[in-house]
Each structure stands twice: as C-alpha cells, then as structure tokens.
Protein backbone atom coordinates (compact mmCIF):
# COMPACT_ATOMS: atom_id res chain seq x y z
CA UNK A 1 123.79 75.94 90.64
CA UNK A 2 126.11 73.00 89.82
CA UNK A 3 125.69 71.82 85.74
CA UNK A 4 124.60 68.82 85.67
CA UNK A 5 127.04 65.27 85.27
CA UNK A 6 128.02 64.05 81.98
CA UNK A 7 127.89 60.99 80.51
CA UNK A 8 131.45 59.35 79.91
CA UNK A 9 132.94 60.23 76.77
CA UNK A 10 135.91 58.16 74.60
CA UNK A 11 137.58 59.11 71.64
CA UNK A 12 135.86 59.00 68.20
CA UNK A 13 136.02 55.26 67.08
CA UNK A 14 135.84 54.23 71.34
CA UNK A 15 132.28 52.59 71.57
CA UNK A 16 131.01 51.88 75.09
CA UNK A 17 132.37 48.52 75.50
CA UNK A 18 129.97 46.23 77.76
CA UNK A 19 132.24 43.38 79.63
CA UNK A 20 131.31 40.49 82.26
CA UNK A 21 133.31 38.15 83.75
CA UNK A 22 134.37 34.99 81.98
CA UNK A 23 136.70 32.14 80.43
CA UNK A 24 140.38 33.23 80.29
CA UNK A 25 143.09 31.77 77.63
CA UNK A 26 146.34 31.66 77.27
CA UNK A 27 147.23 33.53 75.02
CA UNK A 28 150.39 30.96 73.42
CA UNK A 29 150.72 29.66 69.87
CA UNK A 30 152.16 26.02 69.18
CA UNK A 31 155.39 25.49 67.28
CA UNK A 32 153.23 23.39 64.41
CA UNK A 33 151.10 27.00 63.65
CA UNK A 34 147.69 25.92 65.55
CA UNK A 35 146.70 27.71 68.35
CA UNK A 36 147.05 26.05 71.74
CA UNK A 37 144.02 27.23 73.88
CA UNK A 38 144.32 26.71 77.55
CA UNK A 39 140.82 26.97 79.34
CA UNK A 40 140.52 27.74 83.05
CA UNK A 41 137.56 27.71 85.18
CA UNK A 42 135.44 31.00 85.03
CA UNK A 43 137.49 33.76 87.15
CA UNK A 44 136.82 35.44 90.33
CA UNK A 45 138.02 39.17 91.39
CA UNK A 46 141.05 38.66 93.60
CA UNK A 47 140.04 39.01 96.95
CA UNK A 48 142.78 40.00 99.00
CA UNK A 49 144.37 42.91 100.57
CA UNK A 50 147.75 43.99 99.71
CA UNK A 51 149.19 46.40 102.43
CA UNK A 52 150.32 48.91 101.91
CA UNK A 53 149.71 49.39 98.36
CA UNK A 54 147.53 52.03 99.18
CA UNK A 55 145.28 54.36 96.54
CA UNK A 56 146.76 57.68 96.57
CA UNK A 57 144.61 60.44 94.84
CA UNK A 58 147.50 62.85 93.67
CA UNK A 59 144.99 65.59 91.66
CA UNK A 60 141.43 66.82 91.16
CA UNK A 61 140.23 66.93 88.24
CA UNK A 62 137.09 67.88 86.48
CA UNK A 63 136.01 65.44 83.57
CA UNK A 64 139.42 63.90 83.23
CA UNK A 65 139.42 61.68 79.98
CA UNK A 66 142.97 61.07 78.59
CA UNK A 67 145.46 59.55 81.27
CA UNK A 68 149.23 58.81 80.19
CA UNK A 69 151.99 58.18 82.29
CA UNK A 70 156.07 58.36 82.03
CA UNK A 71 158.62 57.83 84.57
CA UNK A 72 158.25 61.01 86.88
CA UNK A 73 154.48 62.20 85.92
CA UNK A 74 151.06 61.56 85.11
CA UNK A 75 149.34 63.68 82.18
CA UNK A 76 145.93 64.39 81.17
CA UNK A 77 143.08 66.19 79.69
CA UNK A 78 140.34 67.90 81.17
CA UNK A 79 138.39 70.82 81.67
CA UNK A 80 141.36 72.47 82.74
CA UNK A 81 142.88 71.65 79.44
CA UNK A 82 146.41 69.32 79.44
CA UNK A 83 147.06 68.96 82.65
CA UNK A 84 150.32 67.28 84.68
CA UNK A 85 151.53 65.97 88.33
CA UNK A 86 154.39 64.10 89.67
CA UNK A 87 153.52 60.70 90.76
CA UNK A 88 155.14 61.05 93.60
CA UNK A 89 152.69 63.88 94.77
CA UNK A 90 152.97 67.51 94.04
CA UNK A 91 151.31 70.65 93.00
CA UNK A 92 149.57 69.69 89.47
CA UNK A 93 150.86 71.94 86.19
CA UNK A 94 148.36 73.16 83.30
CA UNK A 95 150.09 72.90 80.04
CA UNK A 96 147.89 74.25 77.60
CA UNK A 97 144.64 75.52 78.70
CA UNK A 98 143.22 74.88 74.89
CA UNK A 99 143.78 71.40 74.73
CA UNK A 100 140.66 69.18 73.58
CA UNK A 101 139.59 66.50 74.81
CA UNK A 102 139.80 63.53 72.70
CA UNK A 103 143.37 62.91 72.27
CA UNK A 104 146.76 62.53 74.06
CA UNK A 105 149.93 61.09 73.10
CA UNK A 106 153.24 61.54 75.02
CA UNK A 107 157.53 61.33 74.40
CA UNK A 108 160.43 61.06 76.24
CA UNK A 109 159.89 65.43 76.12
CA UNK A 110 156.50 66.16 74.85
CA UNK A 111 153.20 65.95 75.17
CA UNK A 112 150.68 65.84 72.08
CA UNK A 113 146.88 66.72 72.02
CA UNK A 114 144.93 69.15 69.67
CA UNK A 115 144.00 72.43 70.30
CA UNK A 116 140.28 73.13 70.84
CA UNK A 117 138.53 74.27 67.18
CA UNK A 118 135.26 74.33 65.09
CA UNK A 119 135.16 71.53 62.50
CA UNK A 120 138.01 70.94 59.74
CA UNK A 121 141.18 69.81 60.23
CA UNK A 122 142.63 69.57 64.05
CA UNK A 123 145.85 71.23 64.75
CA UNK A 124 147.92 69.16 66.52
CA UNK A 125 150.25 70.83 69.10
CA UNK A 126 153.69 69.69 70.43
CA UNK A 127 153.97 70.96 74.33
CA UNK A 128 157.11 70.58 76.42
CA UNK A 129 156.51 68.19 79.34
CA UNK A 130 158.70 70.80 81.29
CA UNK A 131 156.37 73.56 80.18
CA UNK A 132 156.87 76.67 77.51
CA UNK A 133 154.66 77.57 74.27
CA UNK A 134 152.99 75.24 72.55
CA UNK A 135 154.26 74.18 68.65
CA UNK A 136 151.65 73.28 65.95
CA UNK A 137 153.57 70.33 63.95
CA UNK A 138 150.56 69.06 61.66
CA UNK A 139 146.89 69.31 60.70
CA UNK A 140 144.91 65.81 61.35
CA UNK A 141 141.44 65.23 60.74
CA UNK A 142 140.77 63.78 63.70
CA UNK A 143 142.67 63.79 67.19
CA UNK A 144 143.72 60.02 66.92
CA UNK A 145 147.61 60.28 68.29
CA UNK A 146 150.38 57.71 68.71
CA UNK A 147 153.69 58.06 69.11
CA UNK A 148 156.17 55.36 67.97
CA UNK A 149 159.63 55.73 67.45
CA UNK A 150 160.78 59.06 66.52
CA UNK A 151 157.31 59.87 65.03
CA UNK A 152 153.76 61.05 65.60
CA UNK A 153 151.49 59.62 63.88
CA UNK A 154 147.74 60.56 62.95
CA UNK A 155 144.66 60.36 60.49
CA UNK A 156 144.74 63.61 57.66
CA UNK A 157 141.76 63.51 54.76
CA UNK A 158 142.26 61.84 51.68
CA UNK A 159 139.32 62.71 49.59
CA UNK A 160 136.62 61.19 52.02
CA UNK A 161 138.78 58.92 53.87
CA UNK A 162 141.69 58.91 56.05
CA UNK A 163 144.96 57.89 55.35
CA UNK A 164 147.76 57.74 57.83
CA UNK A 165 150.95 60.60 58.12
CA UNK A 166 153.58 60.99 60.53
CA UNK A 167 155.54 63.82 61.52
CA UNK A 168 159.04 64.12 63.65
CA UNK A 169 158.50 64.47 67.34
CA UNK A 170 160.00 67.47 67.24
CA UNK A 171 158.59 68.69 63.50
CA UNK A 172 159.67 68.34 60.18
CA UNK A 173 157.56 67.44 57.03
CA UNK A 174 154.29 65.39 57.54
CA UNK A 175 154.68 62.29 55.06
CA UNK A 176 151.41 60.37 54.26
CA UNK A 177 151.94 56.56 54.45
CA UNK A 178 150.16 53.83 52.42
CA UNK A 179 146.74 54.07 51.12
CA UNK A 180 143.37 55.47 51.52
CA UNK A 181 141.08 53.39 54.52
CA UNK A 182 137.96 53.83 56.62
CA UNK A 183 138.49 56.11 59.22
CA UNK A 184 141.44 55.91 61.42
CA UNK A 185 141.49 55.20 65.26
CA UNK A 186 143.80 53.99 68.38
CA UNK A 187 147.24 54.32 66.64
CA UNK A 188 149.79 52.40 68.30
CA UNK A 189 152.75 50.62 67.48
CA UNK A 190 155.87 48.20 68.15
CA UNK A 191 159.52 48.47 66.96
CA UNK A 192 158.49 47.24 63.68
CA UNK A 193 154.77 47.79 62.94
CA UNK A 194 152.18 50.90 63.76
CA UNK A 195 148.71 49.42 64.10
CA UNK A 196 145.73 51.14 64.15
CA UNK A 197 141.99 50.44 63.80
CA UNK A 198 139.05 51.08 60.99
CA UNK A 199 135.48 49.58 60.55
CA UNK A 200 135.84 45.92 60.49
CA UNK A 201 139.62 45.54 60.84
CA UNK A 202 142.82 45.91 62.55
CA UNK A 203 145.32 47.22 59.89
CA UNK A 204 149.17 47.59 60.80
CA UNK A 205 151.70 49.06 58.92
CA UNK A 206 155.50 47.92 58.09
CA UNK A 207 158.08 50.44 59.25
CA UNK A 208 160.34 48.46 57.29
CA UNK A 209 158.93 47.83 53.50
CA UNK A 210 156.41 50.56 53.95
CA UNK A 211 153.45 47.72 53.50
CA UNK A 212 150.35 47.84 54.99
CA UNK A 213 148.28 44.65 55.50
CA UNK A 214 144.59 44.25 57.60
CA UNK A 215 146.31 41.90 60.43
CA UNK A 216 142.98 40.83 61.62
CA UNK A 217 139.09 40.90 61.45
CA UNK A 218 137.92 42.70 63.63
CA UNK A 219 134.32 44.33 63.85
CA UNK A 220 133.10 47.45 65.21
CA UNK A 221 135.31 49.89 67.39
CA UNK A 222 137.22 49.65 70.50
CA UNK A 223 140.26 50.07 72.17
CA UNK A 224 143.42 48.11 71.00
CA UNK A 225 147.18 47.59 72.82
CA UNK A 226 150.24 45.69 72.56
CA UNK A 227 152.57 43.59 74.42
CA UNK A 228 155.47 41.78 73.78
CA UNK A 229 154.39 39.42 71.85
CA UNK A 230 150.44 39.86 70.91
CA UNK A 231 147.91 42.49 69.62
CA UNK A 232 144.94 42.74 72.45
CA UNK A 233 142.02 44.53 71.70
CA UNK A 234 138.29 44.94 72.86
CA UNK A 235 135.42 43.85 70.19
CA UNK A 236 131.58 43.55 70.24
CA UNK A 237 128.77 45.43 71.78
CA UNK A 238 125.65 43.45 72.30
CA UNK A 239 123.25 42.97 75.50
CA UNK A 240 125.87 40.42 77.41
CA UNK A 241 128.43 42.59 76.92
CA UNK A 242 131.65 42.50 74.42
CA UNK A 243 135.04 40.33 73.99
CA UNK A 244 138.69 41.54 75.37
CA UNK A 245 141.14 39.19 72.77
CA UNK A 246 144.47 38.37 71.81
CA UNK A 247 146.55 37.26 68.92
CA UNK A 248 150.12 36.95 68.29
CA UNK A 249 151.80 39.18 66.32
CA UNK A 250 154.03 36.85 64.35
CA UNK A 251 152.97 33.55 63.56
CA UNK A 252 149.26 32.46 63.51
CA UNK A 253 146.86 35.52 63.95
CA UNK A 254 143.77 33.66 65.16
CA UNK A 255 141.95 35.64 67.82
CA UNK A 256 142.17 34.08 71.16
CA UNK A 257 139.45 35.09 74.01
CA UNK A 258 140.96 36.63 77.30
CA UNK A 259 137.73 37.68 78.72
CA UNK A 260 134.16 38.50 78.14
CA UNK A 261 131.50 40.56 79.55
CA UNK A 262 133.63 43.78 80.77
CA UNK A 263 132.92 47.49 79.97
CA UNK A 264 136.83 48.38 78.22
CA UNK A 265 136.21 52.29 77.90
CA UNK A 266 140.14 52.17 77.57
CA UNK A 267 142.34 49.44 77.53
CA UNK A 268 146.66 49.50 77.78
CA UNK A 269 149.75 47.94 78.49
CA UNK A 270 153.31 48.03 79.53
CA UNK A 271 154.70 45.58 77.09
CA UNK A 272 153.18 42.62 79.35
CA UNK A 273 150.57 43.15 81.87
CA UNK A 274 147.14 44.28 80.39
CA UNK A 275 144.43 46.73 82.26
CA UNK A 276 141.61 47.90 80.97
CA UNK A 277 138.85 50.00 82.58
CA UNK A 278 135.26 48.78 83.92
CA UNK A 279 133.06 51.29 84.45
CA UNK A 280 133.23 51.52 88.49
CA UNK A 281 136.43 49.82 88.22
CA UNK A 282 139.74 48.90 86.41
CA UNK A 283 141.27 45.52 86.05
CA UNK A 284 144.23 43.74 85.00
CA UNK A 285 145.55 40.78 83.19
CA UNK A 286 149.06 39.13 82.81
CA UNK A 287 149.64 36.78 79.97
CA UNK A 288 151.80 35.10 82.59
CA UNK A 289 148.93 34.25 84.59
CA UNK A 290 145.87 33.71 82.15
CA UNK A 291 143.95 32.53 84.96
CA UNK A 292 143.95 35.44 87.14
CA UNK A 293 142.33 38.96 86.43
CA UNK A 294 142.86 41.10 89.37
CA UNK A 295 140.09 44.10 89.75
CA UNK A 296 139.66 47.29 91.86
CA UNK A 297 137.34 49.10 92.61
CA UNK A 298 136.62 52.69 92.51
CA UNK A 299 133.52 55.15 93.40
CA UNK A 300 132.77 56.79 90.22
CA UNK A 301 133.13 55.44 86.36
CA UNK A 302 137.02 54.83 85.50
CA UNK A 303 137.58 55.60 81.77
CA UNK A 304 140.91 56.11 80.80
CA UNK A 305 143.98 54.13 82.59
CA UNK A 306 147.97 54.05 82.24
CA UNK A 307 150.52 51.23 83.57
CA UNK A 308 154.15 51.46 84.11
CA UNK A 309 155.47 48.36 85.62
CA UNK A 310 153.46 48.05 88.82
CA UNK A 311 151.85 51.17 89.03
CA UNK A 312 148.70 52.35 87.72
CA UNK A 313 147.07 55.75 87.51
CA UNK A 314 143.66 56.18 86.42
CA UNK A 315 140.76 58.95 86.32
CA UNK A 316 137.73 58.94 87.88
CA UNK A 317 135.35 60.68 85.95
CA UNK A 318 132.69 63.10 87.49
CA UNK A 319 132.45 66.82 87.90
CA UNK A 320 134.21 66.34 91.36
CA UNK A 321 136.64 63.85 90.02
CA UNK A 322 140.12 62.81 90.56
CA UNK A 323 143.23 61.19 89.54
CA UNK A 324 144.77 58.63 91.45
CA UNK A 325 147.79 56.30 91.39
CA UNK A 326 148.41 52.93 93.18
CA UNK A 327 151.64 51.10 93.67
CA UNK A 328 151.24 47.22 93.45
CA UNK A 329 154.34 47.27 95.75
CA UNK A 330 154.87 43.79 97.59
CA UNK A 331 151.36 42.28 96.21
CA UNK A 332 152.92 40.59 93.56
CA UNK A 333 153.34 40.85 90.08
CA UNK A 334 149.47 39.50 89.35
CA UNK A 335 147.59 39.67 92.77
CA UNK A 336 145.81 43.70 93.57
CA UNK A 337 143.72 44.11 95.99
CA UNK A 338 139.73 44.73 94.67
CA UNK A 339 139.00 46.80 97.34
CA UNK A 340 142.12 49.43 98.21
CA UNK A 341 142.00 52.36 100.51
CA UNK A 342 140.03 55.50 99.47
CA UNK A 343 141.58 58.88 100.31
C-alpha cells in the first residue's frame, strides 16, 4: 500500500511563501542616492512557445528537496540520500545514502549536506562530486550551508544562539566569525560579503574588516539570492500572498518591489537572471527586463530550483517525482515558454 504524499518541506527558516502576480520595478539606483522606481503595467505569463527548448526529465526522484547545479551535473537530496546526474542525460549516482534533507551546498569538487542524526549538533560531511567516502569537516547546529570562496560556511551554538563559522572546503580549523544573532539561515555570499538571514533582518558580513552589519529590515523568513549588483529576497506571509524584493548592494539599500503575490519555496540566481519557484510552477526574472517575468508550468509542486546561464533544473516534488532540466536555447535571454513539453 503506497504511504501517503507529503506536504512540501523547506529548510528551517524557509516559510511557505504565498506570491501573486503584480507590479514589477526596476531594480536601478540614481547617481544623487534616491531610488529611481520604474513602474510597468501589471505582468502577464509569457505566452509563447520556444521550440525546441524542450523539458527533459533526466531522473526520478522520490521527495527531491535540495537542487544545485554546476557545469556537467545536477545534485540533490532525497529519499535516496545525495543524489547526482549529468545534465546531459545519464545514469543518476547516489553519493551518500545518509544525507538529510535540509541542506546542500556545492564546489568546484564537493558536495556538502549533513548526515542524517537525532538532535544536537549536525555533522556536516564533505563528499567528492566524483564519488569516494564521505569527510566530516565541522559540527553545525543546523544544516544551513553556503559556500563562498574557499570556505563553507554554517550556523554552530553560541550559548542559545547561533553565530556564524567557516571551515576550508577541503577542512582545516572551523573559525567562528562575529557575534552572537538570532538563528541563522540561507547563507550566501559575493566576493566581498557573506549574507545570511535571522528574525527581522538580513545581516552580511565583511570578508575584508571582519564587520558584520544588519544590511536591511527584513521580517519573517524566506529565501534570499544575489546578483551582480543587488540582494533579492522573498518577505511576508499574509492571505494575498508575500513580496519578492530587491536592493542594491552598494549605495542606497531601500527595498525595491519586483513582484508580489507568488509562492517562493526557493528562490536563486546566476549572478543576473532571478527564478524562484511557484508551487505548480517556476518563474523567472531579469533585472534587464523588469517588465517581463517568464513562468512555466509543471504538474506537481516545484520547490527547489538551480540556474546556470540559460538552463534551469528543478524538482518536482511527489512520491513519484522527478528532476528535470530545460534549455532556454534560441528563446531568448528573457522570453520561456509557460507551457513546455512534458516527457
């Protein structure tokens, strides 16, 4: 007798994120420091197909909730444990059968998650993306992962908060950085900053003074990426869903709207284009074109995504579930189609 389906699932400090459609803005500062807010008229799924960027499922996979992406592969975790399969189609590789859920962070060599436990302190485990034994490099007390640089970094206990560390990608000493703060989610970070997220605020961290300063209010939990030049993030939870905004990260910080009313279970980038994911689909935004968000749709609830120039792979999360990749190929970089070909 088949157990029954689950509920989606995200990352402690991932709320369910309810979205619409709405207003766009771009997402610019002025040269005098006030923010130059640019309107448009309320935005409309693309509607147009794209041949042949087709949808190509290239795994199965069972509860899939973490999907990253490099050059040659697409990793995640799932009831299998961490999981891998070249994006160009091939026979998928487990990793580590003991991987939890609720985190995933990769290098140019290694995959990070934490190995399934009862309570305390997670043990984070470095895996070769070509495969071999698994390496604990740190304890974290919860399995919030980012890589940046030449470091993973991650929430460990101090007293009854977190604190951030970091550890070498390929192990050394765990150094704690800063002070004491609310507990520590979505850990990303830039050539110069690691950001991450608490209760009420966005806080980021200097990799060159070894400051750490809340860069901007921001209440309740969600996902949070970069680009180029901004900080984007998800906020809110009420009845008519949340906000998806932006802010610069130099220069005036106010919070600029990109979008309202859209479920953001996850939400990434590849330095400049934006997707997020929307329940029973995913969608994308380009700073470039503040007008346009381009969505597609998929047949069960989408909750983690990747991008890597024009390609995206994303789950789709069910007991029978899959992962699947789609090249934008001559569509253009803003225009997808909504409604792609199902294997």
């Amino acid at each position: 007798m088949d157990a029954p389906e689950r509920e989606p699932t995200v990352n402690t400090g991932m709320a369910r994120f309810l979205f619409a459609a709405s207003l766009a803005c771009a997402c610019t500062s002025t040269g005098q420091g006030e923010r130059a807010v640019e309107q448009t008229a309320p935005q409309t799924s693309i509607a147009r197909s794209c041949e042949p960027c087709a949808l190509r499922t290239i795994a199965t996979a069972s509860f899939a909730y973490e999907v990253a992406m490099d050059e040659s592969a697409v990793y995640w975790v799932s009831d299998e444990g961490l999981v891998t399969a070249p994006r160009a189609g091939g026979e998928p590789r487990v990793l580590l059968r003991e991987a939890s859920h609720d985190g995933l962070a990769i290098s140019r060599d290694a995959a990070f998650v934490c190995r399934v436990g009862e309570g305390g302190p997670r043990s984070v485990e470095r895996v070769p993306k070509s495969g071999g034994e698994a390496v604990a490099v740190a304890e974290a007390s919860d399995c919030e992962l980012g890589v940046v640089g030449d470091h993973l970094y991650f929430p460990v206990l101090s007293g009854d908060r977190d604190r951030l560390a970091r550890v070498p990608l390929h192990g050394g000493p765990v150094e704690t950085l800063g002070s004491p703060t609310l507990p520590i989610s979505q850990i990303i970070g830039d050539a110069t900053h690691v950001y991450w997220r608490d209760d009420g605020a966005i806080r980021r961290y200097s990799l060159a003074d070894d400051g750490v300063e809340s860069f901007v209010d921001a209440p309740g939990w969600g996902p949070i990426t970069l680009t180029a030049t901004h900080l984007v993030w998800a906020q809110g939870s009420t009845p008519g869903g949340a906000t998806v905004l932006c802010a610069p990260k130099h220069g005036d910080r106010g919070a600029i709207t990109i979008a309202t009313g859209q479920k953001a279970l996850d939400l990434t980038s590849d330095g400049s284009r934006v997707v997020w994911t929307d329940q029973h689909r995913w969608v994308r935004w380009d700073p470039a074109t503040p007008a346009t968000i381009a969505s597609f749709a998929v047949p069960e609830s989408v909750t983690s995504i990747a991008i890597d120039g024009t390609t995206v792979a994303f789950n789709r999360f069910a007991r029978t579930g899959r992962i699947d990749i789609i090249d934008t190929c001559g569509c253009g970089p803003d225009v997808l189609s909504p409604d792609p070909p199902r294997p």
